[in-house]
N, C-alpha and C. Protein backbone atom coordinates (compact mmCIF):
# COMPACT_ATOMS: atom_id res chain seq x y z
N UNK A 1 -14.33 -11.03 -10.71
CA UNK A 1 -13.90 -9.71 -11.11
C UNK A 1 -12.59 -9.85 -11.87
N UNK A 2 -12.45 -9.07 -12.95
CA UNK A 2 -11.61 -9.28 -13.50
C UNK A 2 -10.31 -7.84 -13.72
N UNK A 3 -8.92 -8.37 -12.92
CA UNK A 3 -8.46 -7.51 -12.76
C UNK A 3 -7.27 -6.85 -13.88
N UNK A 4 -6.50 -6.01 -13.69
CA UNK A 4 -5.44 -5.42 -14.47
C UNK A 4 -4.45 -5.66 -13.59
N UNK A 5 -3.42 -7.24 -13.73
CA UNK A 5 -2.40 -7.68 -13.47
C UNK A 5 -1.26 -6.52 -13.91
N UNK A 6 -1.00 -5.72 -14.34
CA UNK A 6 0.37 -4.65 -14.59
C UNK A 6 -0.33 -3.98 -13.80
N UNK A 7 -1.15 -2.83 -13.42
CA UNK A 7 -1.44 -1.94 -12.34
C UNK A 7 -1.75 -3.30 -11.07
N UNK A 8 -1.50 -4.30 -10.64
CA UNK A 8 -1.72 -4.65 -9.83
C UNK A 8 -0.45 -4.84 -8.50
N UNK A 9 0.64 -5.31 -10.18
CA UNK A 9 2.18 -4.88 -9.89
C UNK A 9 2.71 -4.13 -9.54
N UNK A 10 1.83 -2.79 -10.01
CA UNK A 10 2.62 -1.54 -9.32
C UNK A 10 2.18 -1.58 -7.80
N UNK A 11 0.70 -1.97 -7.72
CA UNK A 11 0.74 -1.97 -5.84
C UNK A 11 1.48 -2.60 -5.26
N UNK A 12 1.73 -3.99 -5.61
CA UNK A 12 2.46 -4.43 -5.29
C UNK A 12 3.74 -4.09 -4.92
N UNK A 13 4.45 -3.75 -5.94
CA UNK A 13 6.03 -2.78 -6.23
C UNK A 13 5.68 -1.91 -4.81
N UNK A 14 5.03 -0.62 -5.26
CA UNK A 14 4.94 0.53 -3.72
C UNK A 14 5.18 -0.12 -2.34
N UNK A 15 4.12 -1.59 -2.24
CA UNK A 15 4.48 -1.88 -1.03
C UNK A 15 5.66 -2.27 -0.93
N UNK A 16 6.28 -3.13 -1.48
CA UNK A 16 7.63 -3.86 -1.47
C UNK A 16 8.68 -2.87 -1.28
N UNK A 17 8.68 -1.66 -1.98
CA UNK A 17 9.28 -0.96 -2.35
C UNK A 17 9.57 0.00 -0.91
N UNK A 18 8.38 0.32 -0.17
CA UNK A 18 8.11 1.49 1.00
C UNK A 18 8.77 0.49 1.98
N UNK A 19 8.67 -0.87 2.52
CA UNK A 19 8.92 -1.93 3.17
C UNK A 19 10.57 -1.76 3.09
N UNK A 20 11.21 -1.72 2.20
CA UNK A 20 12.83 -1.66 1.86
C UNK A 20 13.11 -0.43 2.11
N UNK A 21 12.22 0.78 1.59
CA UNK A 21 12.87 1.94 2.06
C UNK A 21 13.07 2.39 3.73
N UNK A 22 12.06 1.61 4.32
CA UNK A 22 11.61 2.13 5.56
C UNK A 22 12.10 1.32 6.43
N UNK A 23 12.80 0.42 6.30
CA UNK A 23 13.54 -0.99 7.10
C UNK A 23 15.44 -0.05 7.57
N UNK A 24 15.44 -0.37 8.45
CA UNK A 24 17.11 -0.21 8.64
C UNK A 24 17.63 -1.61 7.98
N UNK A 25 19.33 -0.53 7.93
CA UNK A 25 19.99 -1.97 7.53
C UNK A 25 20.46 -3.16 7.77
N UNK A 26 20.22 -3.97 7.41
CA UNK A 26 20.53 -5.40 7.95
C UNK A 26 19.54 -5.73 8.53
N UNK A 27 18.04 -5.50 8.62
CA UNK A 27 17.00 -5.93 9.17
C UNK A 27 16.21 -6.75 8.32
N UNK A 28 15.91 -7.53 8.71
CA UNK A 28 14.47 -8.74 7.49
C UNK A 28 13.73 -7.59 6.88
N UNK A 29 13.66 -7.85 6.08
CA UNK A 29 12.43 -7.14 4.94
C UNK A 29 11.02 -7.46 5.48
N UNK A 30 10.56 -6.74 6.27
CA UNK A 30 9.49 -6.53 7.06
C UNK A 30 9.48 -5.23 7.45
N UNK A 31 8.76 -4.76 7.84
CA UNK A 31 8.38 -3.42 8.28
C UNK A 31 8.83 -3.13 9.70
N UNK A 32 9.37 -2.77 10.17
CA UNK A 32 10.53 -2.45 11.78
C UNK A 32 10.61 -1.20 11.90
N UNK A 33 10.51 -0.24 11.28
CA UNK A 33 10.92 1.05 10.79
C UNK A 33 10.05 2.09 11.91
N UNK A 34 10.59 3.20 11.85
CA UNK A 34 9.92 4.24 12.43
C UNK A 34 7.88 4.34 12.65
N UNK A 35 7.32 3.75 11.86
CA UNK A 35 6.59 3.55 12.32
C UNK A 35 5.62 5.29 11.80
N UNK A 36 4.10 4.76 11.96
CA UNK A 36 3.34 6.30 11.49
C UNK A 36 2.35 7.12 12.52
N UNK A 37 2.29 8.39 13.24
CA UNK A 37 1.48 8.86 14.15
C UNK A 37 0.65 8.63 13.26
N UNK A 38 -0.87 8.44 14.39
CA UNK A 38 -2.33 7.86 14.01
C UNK A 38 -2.67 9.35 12.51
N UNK A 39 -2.39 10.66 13.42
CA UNK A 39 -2.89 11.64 12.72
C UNK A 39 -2.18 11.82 11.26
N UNK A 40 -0.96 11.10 11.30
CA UNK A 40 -0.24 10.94 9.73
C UNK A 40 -0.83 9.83 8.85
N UNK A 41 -0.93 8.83 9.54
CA UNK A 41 -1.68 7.67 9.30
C UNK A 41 -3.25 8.11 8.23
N UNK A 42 -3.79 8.79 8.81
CA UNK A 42 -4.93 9.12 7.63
C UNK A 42 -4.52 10.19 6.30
N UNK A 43 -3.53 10.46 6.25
CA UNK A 43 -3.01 11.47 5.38
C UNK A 43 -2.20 10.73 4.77
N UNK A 44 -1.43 9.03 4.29
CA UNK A 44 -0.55 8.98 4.05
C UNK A 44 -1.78 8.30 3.01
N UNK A 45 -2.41 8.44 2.56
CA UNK A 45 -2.61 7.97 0.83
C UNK A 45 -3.18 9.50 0.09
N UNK A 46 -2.81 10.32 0.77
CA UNK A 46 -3.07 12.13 -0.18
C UNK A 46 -2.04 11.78 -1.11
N UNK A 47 -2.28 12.29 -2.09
CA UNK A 47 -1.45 13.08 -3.51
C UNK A 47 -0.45 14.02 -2.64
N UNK A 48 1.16 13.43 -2.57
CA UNK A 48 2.51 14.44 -2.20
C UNK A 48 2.49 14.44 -1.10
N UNK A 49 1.66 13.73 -0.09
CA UNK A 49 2.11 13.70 0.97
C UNK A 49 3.22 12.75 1.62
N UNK A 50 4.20 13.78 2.70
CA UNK A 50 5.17 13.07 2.93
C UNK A 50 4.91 13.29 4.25
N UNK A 51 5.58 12.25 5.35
CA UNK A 51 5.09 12.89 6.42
C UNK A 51 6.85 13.57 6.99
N UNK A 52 6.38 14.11 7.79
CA UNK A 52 7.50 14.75 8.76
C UNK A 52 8.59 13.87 9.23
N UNK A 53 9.91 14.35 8.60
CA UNK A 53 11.05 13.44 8.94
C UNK A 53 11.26 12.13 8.18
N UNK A 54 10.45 12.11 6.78
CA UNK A 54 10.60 10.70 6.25
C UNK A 54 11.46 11.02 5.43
N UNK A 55 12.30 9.65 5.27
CA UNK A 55 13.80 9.79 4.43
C UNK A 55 13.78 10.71 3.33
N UNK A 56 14.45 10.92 2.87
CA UNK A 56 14.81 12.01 1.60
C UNK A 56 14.24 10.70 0.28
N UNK A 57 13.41 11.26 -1.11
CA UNK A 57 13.41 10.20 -2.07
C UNK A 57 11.96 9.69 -2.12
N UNK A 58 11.22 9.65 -3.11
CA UNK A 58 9.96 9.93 -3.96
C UNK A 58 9.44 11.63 -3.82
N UNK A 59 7.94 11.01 -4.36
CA UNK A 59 7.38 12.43 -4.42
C UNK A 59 5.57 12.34 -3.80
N UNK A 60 5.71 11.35 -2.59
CA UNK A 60 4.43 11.46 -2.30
C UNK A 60 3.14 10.84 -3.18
N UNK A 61 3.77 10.18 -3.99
CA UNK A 61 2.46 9.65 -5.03
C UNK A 61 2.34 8.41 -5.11
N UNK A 62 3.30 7.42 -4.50
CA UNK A 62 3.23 5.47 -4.34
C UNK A 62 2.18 5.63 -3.99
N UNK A 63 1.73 6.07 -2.62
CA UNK A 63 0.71 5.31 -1.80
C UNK A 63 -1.10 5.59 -2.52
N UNK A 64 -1.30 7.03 -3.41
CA UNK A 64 -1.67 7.60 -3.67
C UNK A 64 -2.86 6.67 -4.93
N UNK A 65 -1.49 6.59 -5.66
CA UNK A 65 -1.64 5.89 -7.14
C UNK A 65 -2.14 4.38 -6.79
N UNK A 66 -1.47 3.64 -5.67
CA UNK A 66 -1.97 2.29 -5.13
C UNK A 66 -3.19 2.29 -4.59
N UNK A 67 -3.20 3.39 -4.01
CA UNK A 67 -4.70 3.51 -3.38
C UNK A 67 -6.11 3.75 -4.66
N UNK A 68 -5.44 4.66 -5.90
CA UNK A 68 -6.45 4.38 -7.03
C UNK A 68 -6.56 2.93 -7.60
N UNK A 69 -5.42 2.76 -7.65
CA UNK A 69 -6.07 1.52 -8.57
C UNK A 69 -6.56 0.64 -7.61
N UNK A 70 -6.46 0.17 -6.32
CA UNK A 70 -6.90 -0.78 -5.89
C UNK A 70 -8.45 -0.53 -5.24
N UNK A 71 -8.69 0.88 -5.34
CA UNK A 71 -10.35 1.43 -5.39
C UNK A 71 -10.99 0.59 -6.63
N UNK A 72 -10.03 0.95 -7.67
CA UNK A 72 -10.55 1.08 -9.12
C UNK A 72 -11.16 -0.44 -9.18
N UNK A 73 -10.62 -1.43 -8.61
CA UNK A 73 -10.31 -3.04 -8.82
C UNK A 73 -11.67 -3.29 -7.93
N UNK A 74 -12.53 -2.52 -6.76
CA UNK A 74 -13.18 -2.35 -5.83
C UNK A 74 -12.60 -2.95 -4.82
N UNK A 75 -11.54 -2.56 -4.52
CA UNK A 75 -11.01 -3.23 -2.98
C UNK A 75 -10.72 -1.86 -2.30
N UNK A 76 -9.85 -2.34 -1.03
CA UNK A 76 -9.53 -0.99 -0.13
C UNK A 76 -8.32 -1.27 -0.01
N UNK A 77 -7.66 -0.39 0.99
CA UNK A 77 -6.16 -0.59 1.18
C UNK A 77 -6.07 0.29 2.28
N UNK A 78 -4.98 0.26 3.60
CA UNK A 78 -4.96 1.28 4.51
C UNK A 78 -3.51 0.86 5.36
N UNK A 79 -4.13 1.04 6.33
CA UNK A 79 -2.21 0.92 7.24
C UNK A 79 -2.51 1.26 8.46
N UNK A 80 -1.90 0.22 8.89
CA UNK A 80 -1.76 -0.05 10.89
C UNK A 80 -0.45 0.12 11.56
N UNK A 81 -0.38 0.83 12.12
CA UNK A 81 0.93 1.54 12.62
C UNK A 81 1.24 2.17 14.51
N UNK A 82 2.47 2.38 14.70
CA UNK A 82 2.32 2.90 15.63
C UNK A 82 3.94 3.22 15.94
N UNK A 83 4.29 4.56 16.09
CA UNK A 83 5.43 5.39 16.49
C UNK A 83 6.19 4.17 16.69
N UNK A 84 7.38 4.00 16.24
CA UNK A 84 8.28 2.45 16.94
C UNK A 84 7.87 1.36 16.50
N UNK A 85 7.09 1.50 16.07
CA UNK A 85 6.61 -0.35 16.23
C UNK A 85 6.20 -0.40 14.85
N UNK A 86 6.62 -0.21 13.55
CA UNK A 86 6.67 -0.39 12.30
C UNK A 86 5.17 0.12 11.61
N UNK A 87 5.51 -0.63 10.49
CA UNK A 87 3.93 -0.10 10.21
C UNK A 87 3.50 -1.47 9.35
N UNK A 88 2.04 -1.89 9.10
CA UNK A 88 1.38 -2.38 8.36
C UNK A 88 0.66 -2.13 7.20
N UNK A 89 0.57 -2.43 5.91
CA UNK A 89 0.28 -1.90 5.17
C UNK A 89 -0.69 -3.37 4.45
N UNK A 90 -1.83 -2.96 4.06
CA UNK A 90 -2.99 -3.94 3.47
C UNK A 90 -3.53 -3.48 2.37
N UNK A 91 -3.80 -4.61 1.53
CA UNK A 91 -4.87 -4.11 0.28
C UNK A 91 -5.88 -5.04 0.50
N UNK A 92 -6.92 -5.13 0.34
CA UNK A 92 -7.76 -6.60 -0.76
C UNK A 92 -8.64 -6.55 -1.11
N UNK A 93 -9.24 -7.32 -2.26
CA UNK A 93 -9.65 -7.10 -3.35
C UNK A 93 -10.56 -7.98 -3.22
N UNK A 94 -12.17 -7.93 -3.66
CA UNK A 94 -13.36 -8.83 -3.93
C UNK A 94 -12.50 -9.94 -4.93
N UNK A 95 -13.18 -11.21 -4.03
CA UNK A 95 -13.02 -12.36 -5.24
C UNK A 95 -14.01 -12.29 -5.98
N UNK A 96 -13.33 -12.89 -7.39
CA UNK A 96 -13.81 -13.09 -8.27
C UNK A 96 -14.74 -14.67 -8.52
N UNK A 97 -15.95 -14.12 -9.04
CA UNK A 97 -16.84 -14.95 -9.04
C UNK A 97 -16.66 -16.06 -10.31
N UNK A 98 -17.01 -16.94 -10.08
CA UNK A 98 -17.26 -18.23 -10.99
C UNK A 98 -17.91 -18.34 -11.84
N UNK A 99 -18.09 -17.76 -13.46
CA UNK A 99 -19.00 -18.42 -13.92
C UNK A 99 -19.67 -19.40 -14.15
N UNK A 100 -20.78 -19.72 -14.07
CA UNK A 100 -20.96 -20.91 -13.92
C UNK A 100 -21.36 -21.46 -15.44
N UNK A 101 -22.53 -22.38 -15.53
CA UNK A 101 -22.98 -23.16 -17.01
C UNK A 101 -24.05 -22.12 -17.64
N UNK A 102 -23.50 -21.73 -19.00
CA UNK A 102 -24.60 -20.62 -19.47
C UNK A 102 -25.93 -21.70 -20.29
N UNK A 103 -26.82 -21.69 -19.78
CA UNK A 103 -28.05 -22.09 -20.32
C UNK A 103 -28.42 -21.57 -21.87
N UNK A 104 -28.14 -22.78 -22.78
CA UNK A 104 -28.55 -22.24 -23.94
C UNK A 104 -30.01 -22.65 -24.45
């Protein structure tokens, strides 16, 4: 499969990006952070959704836009979480197949 490396970056970016926002300071760049209720958890790749009490800064559309393109690519993407205990965030994507010897 052949993908679109610049929209791949931007998923990339969102995650990297949500990971730093959502970390306290002075903590490893890992996910430690407040963490997502299960019932927010299915709502956090809507268009503008923010959930309740999340820092001040975007507009609800990272997770949104990552979640299109990495449909678009035919993969999935979602998030494992729990109040306190940070959150997880996944994409992945079908490998790409091998062409092999074209028979002439």
């Amino acid at each position: 499969m052949d993908v679109d490396p610049e929209r791949l970056g931007l998923v990339l970016g969102n995650q990297v990006g949500n990971r730093v926002k959502h970390t306290p300071t002075g903590a490893e760049v890992r996910d430690t952070g407040e963490g997502i209720a299960p019932v927010q958890q299915a709502r956090s790749f809507e268009k503008f959704y923010r959930a309740p009490g999340a820092p001040a800064g975007g507009a609800g559309l990272g997770l949104s836009i990552a979640k299109d393109i990495v449909q678009a690519h035919g993969g999935d993407i979602g998030v494992t979480s729990a109040p306190g205990q940070g959150c997880t965030f996944w994409f992945t994507l079908p490998r790409r197949e091998e062409a092999g010897p074209v028979d002439s």
